[in-house]
N, C-alpha and C. Protein backbone atom coordinates (compact mmCIF):
# COMPACT_ATOMS: atom_id res chain seq x y z
N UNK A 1 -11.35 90.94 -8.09
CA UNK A 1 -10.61 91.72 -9.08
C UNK A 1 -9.24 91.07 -9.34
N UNK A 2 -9.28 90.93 -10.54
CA UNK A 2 -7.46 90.50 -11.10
C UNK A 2 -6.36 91.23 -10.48
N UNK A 3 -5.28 90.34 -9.88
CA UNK A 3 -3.87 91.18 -9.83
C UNK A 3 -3.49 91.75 -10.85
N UNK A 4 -2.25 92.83 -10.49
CA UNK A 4 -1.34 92.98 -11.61
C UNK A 4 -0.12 92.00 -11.36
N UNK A 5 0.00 91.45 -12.61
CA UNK A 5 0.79 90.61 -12.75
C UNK A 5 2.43 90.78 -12.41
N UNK A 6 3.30 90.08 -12.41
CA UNK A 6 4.81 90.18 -11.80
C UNK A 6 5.32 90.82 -13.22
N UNK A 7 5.02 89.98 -14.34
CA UNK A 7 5.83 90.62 -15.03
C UNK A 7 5.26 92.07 -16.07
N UNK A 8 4.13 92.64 -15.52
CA UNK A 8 3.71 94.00 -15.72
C UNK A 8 4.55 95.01 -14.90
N UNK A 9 4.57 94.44 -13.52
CA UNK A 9 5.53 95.12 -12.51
C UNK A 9 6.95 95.27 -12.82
N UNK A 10 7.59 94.22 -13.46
CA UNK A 10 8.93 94.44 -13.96
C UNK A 10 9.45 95.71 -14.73
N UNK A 11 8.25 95.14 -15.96
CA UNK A 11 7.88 96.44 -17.13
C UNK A 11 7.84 97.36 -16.85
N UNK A 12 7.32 98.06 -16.05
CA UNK A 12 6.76 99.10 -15.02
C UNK A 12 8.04 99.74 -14.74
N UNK A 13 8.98 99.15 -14.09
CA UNK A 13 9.83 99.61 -13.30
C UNK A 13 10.85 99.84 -14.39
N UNK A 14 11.13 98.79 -15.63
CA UNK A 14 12.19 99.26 -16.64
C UNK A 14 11.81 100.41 -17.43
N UNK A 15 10.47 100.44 -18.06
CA UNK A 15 9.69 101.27 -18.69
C UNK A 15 10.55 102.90 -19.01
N UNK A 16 10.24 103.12 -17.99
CA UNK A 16 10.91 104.89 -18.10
C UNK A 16 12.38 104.88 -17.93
N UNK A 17 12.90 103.73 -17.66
CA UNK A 17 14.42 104.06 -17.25
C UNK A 17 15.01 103.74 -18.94
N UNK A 18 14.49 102.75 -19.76
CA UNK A 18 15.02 102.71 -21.09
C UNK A 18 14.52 103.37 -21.78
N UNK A 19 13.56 103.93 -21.84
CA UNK A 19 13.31 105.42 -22.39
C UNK A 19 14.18 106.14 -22.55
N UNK A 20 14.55 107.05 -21.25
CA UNK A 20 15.51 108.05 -21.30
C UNK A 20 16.85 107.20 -21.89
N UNK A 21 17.21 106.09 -21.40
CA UNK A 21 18.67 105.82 -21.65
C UNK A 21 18.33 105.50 -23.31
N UNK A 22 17.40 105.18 -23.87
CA UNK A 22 17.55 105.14 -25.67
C UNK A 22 17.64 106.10 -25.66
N UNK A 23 17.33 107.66 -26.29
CA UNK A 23 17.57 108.95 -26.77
C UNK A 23 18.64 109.65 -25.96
N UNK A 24 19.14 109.32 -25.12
CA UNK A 24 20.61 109.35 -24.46
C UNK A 24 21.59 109.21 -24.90
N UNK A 25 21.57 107.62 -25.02
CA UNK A 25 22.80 106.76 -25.69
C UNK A 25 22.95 107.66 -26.99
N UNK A 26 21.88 107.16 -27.93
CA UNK A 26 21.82 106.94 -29.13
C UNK A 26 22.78 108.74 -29.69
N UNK A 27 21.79 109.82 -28.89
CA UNK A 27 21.60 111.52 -29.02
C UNK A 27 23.20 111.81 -29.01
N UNK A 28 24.01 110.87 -28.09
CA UNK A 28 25.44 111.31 -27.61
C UNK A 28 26.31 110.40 -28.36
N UNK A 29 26.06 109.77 -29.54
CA UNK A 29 26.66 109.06 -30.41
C UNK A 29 26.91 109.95 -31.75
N UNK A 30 25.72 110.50 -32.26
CA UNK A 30 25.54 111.48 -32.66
C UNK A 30 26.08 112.58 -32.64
N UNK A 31 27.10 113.45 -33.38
CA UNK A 31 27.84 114.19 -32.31
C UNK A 31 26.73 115.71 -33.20
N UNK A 32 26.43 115.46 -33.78
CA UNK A 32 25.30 116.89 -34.58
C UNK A 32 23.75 116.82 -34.14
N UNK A 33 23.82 115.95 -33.45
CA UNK A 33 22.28 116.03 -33.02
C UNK A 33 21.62 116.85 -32.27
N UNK A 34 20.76 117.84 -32.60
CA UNK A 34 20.37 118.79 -31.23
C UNK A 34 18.96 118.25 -30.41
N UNK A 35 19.10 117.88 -29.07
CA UNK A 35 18.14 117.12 -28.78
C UNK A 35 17.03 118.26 -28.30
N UNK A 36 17.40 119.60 -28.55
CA UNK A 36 16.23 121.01 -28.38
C UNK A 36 15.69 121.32 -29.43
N UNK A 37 16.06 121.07 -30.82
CA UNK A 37 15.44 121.36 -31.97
C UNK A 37 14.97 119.74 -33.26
N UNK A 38 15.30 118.89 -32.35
CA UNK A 38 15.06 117.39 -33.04
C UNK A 38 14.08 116.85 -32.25
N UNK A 39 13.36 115.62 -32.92
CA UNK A 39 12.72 115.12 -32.40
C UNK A 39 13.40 113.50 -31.89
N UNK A 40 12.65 112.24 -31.26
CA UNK A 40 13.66 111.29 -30.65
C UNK A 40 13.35 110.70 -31.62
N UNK A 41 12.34 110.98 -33.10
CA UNK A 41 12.32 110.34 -34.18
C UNK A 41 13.45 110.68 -35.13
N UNK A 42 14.12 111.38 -34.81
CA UNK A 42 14.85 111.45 -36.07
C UNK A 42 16.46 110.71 -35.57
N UNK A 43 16.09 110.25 -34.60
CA UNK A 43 17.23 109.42 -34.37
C UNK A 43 17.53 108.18 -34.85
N UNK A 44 15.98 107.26 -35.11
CA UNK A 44 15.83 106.42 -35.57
C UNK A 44 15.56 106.86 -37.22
N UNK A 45 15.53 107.78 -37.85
CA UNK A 45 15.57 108.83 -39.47
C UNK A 45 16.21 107.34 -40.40
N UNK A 46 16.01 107.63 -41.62
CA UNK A 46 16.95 106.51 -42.61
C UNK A 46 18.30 106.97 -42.75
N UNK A 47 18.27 108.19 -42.08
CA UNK A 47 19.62 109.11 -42.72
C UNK A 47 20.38 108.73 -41.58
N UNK A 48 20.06 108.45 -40.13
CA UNK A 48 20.30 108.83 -39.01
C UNK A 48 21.67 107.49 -38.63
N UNK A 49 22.97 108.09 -38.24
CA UNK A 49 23.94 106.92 -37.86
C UNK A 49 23.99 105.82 -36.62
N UNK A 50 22.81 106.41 -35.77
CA UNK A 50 21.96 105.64 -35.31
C UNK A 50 21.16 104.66 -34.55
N UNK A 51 20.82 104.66 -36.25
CA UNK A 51 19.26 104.45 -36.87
C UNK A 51 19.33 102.98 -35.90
N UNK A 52 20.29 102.00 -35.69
CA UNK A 52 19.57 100.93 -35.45
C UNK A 52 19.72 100.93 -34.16
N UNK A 53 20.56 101.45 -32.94
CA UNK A 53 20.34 101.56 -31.85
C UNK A 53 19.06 102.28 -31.28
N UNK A 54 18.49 103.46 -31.83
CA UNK A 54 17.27 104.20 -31.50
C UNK A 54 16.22 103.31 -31.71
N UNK A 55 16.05 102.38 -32.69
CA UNK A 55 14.80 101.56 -32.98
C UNK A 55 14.99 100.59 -32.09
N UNK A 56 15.63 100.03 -32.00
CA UNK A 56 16.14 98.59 -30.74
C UNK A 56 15.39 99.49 -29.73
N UNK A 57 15.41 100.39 -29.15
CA UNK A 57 14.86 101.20 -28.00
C UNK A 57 13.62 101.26 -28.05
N UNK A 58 13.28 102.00 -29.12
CA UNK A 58 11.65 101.82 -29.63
C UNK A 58 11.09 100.45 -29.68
N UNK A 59 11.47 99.23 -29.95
CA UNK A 59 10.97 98.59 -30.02
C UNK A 59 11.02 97.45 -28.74
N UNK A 60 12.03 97.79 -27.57
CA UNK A 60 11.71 97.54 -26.28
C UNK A 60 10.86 98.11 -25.48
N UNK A 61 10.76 99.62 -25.95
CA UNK A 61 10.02 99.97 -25.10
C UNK A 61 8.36 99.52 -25.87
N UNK A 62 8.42 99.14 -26.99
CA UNK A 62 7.02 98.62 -27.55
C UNK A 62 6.79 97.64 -26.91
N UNK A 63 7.80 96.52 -26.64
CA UNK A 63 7.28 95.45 -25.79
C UNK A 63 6.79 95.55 -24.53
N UNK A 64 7.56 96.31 -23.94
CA UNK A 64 7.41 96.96 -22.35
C UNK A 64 6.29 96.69 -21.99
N UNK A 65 5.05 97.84 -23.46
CA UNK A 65 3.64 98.16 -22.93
C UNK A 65 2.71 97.20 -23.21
N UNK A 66 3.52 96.06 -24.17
CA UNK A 66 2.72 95.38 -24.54
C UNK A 66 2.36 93.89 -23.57
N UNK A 67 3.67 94.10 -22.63
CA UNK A 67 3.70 93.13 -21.52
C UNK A 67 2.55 93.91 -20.44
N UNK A 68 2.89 95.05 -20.10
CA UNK A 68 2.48 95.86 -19.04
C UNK A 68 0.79 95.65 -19.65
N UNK A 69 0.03 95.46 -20.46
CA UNK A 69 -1.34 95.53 -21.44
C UNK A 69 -1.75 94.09 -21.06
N UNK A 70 -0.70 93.09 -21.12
CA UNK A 70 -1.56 91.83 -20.88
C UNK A 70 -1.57 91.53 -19.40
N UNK A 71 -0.60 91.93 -19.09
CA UNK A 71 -0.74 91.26 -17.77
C UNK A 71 -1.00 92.42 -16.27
N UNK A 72 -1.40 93.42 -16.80
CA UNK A 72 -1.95 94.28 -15.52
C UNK A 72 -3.36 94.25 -15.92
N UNK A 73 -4.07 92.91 -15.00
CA UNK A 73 -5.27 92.41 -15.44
C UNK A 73 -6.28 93.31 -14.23
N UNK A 74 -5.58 94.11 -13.15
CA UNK A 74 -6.16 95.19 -12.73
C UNK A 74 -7.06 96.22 -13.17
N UNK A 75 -6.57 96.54 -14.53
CA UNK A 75 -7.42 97.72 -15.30
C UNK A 75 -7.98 97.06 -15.97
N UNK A 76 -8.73 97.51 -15.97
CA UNK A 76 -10.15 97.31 -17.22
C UNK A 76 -9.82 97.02 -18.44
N UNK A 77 -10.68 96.39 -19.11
CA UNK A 77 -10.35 95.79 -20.98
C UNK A 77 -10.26 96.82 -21.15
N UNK A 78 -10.68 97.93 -21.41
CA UNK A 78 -10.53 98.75 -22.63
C UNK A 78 -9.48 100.00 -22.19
N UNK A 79 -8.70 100.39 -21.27
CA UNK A 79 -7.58 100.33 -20.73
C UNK A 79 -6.06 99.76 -21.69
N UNK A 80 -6.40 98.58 -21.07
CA UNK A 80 -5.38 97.30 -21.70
C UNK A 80 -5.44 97.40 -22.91
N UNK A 81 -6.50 97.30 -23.45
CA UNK A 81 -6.24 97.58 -25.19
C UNK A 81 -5.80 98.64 -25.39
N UNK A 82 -6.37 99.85 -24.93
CA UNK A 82 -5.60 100.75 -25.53
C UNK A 82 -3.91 100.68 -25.49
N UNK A 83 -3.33 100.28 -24.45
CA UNK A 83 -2.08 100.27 -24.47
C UNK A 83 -1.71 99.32 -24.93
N UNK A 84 -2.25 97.98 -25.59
CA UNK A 84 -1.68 97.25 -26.21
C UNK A 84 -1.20 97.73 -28.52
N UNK A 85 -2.78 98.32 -28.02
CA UNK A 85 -2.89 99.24 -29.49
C UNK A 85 -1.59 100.20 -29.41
N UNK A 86 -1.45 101.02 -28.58
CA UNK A 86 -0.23 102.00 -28.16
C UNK A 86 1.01 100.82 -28.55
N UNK A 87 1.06 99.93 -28.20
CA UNK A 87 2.79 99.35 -28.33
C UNK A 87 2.79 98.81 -29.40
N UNK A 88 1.85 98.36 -30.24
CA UNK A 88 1.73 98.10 -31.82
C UNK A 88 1.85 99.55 -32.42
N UNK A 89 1.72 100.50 -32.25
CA UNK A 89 1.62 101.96 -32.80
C UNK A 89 3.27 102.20 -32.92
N UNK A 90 4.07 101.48 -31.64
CA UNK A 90 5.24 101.84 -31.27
C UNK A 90 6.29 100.90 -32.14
N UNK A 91 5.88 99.83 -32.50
CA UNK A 91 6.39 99.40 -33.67
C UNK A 91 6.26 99.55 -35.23
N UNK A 92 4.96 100.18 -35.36
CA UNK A 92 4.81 100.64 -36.72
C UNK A 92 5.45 102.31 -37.21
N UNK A 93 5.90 103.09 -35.86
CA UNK A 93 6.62 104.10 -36.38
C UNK A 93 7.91 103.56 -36.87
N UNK A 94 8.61 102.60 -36.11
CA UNK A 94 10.07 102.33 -36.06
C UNK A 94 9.92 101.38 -37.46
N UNK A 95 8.43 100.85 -37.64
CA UNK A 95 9.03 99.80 -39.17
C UNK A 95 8.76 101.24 -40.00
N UNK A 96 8.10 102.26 -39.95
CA UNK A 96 8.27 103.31 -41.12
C UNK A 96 8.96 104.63 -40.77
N UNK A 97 10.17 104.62 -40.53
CA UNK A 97 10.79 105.50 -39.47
C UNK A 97 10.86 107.19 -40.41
N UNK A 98 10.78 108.10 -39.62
CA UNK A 98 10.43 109.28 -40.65
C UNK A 98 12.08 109.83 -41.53
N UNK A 99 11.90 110.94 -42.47
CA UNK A 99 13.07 110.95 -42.83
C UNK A 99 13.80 112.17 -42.35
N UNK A 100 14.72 112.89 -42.28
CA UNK A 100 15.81 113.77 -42.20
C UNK A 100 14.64 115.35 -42.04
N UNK A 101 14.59 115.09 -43.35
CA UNK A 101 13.63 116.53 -44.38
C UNK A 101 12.97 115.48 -44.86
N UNK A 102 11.63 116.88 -44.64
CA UNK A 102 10.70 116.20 -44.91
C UNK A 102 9.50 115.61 -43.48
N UNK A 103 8.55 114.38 -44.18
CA UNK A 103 8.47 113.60 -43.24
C UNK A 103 7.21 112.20 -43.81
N UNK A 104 7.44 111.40 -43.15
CA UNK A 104 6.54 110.34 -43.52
C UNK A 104 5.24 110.31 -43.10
N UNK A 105 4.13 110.25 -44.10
CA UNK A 105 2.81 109.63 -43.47
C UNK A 105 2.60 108.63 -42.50
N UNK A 106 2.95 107.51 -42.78
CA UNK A 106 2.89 106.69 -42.18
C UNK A 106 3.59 106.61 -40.66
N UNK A 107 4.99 107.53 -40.58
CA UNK A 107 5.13 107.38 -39.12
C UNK A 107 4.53 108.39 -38.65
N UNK A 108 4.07 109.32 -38.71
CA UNK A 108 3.29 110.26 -38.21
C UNK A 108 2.01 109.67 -37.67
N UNK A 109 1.51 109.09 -38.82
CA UNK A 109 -0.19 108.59 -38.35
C UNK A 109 0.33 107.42 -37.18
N UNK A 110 0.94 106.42 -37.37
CA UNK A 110 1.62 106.06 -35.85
C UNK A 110 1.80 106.24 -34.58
N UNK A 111 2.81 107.25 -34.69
CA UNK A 111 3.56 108.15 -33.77
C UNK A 111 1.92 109.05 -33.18
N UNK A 112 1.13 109.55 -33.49
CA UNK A 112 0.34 110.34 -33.59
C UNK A 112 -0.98 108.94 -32.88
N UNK A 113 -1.13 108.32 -33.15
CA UNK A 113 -1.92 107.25 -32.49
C UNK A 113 -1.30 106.74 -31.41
N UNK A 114 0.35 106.63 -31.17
CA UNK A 114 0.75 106.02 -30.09
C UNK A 114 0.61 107.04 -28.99
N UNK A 115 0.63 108.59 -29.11
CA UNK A 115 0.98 109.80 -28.53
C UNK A 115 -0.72 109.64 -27.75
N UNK A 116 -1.68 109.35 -28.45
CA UNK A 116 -3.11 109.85 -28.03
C UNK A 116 -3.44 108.61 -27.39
N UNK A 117 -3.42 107.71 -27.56
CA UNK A 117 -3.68 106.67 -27.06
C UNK A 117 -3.31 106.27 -25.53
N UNK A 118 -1.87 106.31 -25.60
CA UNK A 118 -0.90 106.99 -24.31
C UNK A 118 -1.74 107.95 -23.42
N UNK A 119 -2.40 108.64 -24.15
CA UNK A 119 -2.62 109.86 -23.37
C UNK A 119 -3.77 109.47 -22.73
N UNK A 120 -4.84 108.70 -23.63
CA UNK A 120 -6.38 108.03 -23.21
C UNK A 120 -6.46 107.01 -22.21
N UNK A 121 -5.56 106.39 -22.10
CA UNK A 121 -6.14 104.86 -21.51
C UNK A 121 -6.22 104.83 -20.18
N UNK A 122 -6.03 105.91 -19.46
CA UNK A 122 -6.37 105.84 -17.45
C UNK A 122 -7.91 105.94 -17.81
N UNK A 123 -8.48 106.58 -18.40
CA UNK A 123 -9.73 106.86 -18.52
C UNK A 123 -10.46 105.77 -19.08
N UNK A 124 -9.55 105.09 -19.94
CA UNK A 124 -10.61 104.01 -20.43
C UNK A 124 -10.19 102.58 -19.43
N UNK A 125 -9.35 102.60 -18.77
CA UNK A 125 -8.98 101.75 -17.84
C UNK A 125 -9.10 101.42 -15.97
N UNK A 126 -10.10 102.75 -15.75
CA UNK A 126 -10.59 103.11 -14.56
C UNK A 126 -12.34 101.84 -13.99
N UNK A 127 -11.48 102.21 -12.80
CA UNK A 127 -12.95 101.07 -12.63
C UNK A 127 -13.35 101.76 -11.67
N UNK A 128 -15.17 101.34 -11.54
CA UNK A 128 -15.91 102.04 -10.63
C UNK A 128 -16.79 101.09 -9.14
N UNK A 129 -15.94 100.09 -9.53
CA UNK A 129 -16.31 99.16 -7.88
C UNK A 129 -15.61 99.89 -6.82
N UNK A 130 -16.05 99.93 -5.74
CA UNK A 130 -15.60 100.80 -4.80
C UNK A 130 -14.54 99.85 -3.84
N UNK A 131 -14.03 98.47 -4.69
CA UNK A 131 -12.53 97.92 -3.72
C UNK A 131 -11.32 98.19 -4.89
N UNK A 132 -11.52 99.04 -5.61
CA UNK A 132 -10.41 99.64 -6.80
C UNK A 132 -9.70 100.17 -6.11
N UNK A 133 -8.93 99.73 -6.17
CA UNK A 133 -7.16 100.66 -6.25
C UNK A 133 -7.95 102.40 -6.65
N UNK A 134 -7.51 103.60 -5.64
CA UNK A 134 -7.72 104.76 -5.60
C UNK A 134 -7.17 105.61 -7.02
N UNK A 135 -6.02 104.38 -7.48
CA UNK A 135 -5.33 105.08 -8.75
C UNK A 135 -6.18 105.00 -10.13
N UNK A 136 -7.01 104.04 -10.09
CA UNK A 136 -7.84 103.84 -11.54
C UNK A 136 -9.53 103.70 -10.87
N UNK A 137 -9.36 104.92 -9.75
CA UNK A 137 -11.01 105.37 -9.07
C UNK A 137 -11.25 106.30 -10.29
N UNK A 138 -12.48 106.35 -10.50
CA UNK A 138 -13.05 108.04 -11.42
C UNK A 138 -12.22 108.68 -11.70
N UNK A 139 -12.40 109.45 -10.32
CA UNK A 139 -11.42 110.89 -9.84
C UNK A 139 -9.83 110.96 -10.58
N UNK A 140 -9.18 109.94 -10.11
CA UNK A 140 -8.02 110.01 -10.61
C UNK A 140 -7.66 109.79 -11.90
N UNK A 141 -8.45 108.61 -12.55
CA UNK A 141 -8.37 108.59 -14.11
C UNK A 141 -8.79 109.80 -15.03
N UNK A 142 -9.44 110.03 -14.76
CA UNK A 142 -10.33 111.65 -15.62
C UNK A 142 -8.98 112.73 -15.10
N UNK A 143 -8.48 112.78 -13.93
CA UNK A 143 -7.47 113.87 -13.71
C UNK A 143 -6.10 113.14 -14.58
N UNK A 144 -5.59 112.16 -14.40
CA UNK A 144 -4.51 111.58 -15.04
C UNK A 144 -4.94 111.81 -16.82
N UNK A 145 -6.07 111.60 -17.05
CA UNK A 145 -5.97 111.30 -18.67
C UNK A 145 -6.06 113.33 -19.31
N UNK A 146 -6.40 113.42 -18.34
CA UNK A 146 -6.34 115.22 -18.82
C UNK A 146 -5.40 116.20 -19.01
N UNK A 147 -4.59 115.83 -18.13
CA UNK A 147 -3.13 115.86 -17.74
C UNK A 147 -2.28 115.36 -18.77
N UNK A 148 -2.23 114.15 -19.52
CA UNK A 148 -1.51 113.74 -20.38
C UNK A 148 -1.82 113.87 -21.55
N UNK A 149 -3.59 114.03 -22.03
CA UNK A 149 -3.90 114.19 -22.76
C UNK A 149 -3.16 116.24 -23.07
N UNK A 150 -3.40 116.89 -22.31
CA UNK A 150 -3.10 118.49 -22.47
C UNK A 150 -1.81 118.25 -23.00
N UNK A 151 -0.78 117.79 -22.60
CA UNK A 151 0.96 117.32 -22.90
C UNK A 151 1.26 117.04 -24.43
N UNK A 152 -0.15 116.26 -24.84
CA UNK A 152 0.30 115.23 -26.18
C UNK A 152 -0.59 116.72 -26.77
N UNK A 153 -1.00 117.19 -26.92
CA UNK A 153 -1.51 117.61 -27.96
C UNK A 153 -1.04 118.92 -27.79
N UNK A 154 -0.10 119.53 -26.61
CA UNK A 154 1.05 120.91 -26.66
C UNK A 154 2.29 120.46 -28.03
N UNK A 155 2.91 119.14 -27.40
CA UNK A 155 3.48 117.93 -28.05
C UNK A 155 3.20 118.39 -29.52
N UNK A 156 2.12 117.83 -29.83
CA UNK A 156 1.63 117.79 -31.37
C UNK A 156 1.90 118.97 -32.06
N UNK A 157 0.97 120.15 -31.45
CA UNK A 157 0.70 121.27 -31.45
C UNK A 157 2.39 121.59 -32.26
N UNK A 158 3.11 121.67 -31.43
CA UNK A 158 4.18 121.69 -32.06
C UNK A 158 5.70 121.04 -32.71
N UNK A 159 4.94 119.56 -33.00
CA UNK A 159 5.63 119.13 -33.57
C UNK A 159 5.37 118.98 -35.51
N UNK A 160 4.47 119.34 -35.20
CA UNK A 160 3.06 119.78 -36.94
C UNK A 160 3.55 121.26 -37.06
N UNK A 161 3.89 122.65 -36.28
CA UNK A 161 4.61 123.66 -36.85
C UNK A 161 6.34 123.50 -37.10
N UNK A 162 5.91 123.83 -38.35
CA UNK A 162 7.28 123.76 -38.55
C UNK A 162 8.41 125.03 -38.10
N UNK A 163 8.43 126.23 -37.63
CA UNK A 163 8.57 126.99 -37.17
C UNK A 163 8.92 126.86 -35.46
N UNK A 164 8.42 125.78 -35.05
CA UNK A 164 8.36 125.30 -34.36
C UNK A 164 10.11 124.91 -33.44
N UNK A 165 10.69 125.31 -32.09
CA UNK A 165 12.29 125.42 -32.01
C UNK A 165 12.71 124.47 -30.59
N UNK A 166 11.56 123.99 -30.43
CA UNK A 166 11.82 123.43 -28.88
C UNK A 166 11.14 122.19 -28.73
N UNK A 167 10.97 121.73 -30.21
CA UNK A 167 10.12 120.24 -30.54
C UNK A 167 10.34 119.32 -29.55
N UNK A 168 11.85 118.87 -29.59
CA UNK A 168 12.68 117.63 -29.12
C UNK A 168 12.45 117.75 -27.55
N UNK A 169 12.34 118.88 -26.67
CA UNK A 169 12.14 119.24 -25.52
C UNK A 169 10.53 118.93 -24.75
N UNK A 170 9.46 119.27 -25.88
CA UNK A 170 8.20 119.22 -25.79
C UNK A 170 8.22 117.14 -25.70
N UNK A 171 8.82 116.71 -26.99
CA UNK A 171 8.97 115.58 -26.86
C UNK A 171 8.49 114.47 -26.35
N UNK A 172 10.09 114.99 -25.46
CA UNK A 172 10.43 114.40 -24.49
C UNK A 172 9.67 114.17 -23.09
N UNK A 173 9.63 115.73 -22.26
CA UNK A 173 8.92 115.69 -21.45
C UNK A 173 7.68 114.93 -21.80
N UNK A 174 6.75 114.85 -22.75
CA UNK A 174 5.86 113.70 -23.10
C UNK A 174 5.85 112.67 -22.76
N UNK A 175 7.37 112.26 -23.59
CA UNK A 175 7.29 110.93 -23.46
C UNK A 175 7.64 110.22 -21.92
N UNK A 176 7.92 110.94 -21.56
CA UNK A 176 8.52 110.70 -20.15
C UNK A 176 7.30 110.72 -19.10
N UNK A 177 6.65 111.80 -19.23
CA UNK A 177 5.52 111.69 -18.81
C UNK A 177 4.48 110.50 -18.96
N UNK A 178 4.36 110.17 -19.89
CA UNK A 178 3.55 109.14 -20.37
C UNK A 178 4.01 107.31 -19.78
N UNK A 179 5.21 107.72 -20.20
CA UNK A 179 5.97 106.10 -19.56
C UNK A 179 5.84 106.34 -18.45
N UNK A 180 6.09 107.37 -17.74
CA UNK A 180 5.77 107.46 -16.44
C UNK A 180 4.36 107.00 -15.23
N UNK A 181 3.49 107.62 -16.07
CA UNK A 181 1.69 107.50 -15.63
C UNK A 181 1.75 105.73 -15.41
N UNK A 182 2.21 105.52 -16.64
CA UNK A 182 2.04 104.02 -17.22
C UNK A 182 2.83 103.10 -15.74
N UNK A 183 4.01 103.20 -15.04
CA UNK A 183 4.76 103.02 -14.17
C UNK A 183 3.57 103.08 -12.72
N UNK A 184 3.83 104.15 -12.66
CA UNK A 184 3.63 104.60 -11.61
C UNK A 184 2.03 104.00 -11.14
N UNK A 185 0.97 103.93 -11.91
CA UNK A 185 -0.23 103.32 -12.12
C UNK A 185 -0.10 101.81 -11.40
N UNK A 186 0.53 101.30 -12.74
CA UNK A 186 1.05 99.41 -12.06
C UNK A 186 1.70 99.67 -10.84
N UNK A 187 2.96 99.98 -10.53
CA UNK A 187 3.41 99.82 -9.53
C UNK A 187 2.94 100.44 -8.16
N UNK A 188 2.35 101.28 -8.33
CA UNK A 188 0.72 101.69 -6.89
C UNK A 188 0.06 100.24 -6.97
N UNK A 189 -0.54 99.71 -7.68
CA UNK A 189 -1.48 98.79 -7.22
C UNK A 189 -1.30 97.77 -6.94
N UNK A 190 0.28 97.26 -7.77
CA UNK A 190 1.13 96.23 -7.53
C UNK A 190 1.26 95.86 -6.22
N UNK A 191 2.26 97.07 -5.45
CA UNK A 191 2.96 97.02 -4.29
C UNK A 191 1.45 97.31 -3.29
N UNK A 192 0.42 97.98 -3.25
CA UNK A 192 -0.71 97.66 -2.52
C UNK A 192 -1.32 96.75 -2.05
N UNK A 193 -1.69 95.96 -3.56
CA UNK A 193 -2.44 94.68 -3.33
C UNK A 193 -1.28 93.45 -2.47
N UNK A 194 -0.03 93.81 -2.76
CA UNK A 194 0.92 93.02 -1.83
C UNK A 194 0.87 93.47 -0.44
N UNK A 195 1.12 94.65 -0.29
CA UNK A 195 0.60 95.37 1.29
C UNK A 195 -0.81 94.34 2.14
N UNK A 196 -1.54 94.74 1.47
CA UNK A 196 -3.03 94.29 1.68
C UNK A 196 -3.09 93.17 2.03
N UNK A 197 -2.39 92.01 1.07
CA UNK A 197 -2.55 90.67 1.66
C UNK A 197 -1.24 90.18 2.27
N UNK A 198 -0.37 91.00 2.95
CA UNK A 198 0.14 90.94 4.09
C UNK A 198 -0.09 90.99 5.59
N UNK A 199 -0.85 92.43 5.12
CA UNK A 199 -1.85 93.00 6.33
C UNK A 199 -2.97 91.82 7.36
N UNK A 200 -3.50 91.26 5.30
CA UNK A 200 -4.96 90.11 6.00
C UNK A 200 -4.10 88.69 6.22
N UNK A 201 -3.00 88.21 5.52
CA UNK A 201 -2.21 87.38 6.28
C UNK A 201 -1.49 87.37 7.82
N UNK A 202 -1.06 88.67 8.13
CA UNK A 202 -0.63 88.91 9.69
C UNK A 202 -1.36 88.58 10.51
C-alpha cells in the first residue's frame, strides 16, 4: 500500500488552521460584518472590502486539498478524486464569487459541489484490505462520511432558506468540520505508518 506523502502531511496540518484564520482576518477587517447572519462567502462578495484577502484564503485552502488529493496515495482513487474535484470546486466559487443581495448560480452550484463532495470522499476513499489504516477501514468511512454528510446538508438546508438567521454559524462549523476529517484522516495514517516502521526497524 502507498504512503501518505510528506507534503499531504504538511497540508494536513495547515489545512484547518488557515481556514479559520481567513474568515477571521478578513470578518475583523470588516467592521459591519456579522459572522452569525453572513455567510464566509460573502466576504469574498464583489461588494465585499475584502474581497481579495477572503479569496487568497479560498484559494489556499483550494490548493491545500489539492496537494493533500495527490499525494495521500493511502486512500483509494476515487477518494483522491473526489477531493481533488472538491479543490477545483474551491476555486470556481472564488473565480464566480456570489453577490451582496441576491446570489449567483454559478457560485452556488460550486460551493454546493465543494460542500458534498467534502462530505463524500471517506467513503469513496476507504479500503477493504485488512493492513488499512483503521481510519479508511469500512466501519469508519461509512461513520465519518455520515457524519459530514448530515452537517453539509443541515449547512445547505439553511443556507437555501432565506429566513434563515444563523447561516454563517451553520457555515462554519461545516467547514471546520470538513477541513478537519480531511486533517485528521492523513495525519492518523501519516504518523502510524511512521510508528510502524520504527517499530519493524527497532
Amino acid at each position: 500500500m502507498k504512503p501518505i506523502g510528506k507534503p499531504a502531511f504538511i497540508a494536513a496540518i495547515i489545512g484547518p488552521i488557515q481556514s479559520v484564520l481567513g474568515w477571521t482576518i478578513a470578518g475583523a477587517m470588516w467592521a459591519s460584518y456579522n459572522p452569525v447572519t453572513q455567510t464566509i462567502s460573502d466576504l469574498a462578495a464583489f461588494e465585499s472590502p475584502v474581497k481579495w484577502i477572503m479569496s487568497s484564503f479560498f484559494i489556499f485552502g483550494g490548493t491545500l486539498t489539492l496537494i493533500a488529493s495527490v499525494s495521500a496515495r493511502t486512500l483509494a482513487l476515487p477518494g483522491r478524486i473526489a477531493l481533488f474535484v472538491s479543490a477545483l470546486c474551491t476555486y470556481g466559487l472564488t473565480v464566480f464569487p456570489t453577490p451582496l443581495v441576491g446570489y449567483s448560480l454559478e457560485h452556488r452550484i460550486f460551493a454546493i459541489s465543494s460542500f458534498v463532495l467534502s462530505a463524500g470522499w471517506p467513503i469513496l476513499a476507504m479500503r477493504f484490505r485488512k493492513d488499512a489504516p483503521w481510519i479508511i477501514r469500512p466501519t469508519a468511512s461509512i461513520i465519518g462520511t455520515f457524519l459530514q454528510t448530515a452537517l453539509a446538508l443541515w449547512f445547505l438546508s439553511s443556507w437555501t432558506d432565506p429566513s434563515a438567521t444563523n447561516v454563517g454559524i451553520w457555515e462554519r462549523v461545516v467547514a471546520v468540520s470538513q477541513a478537519l476529517y480531511v486533517s485528521v484522516v492523513v495525519i492518523t495514517i501519516y504518523v502510524g505508518s511512521k510508528r510502524k516502521k520504527a517499530t519493524i526497524s527497532g
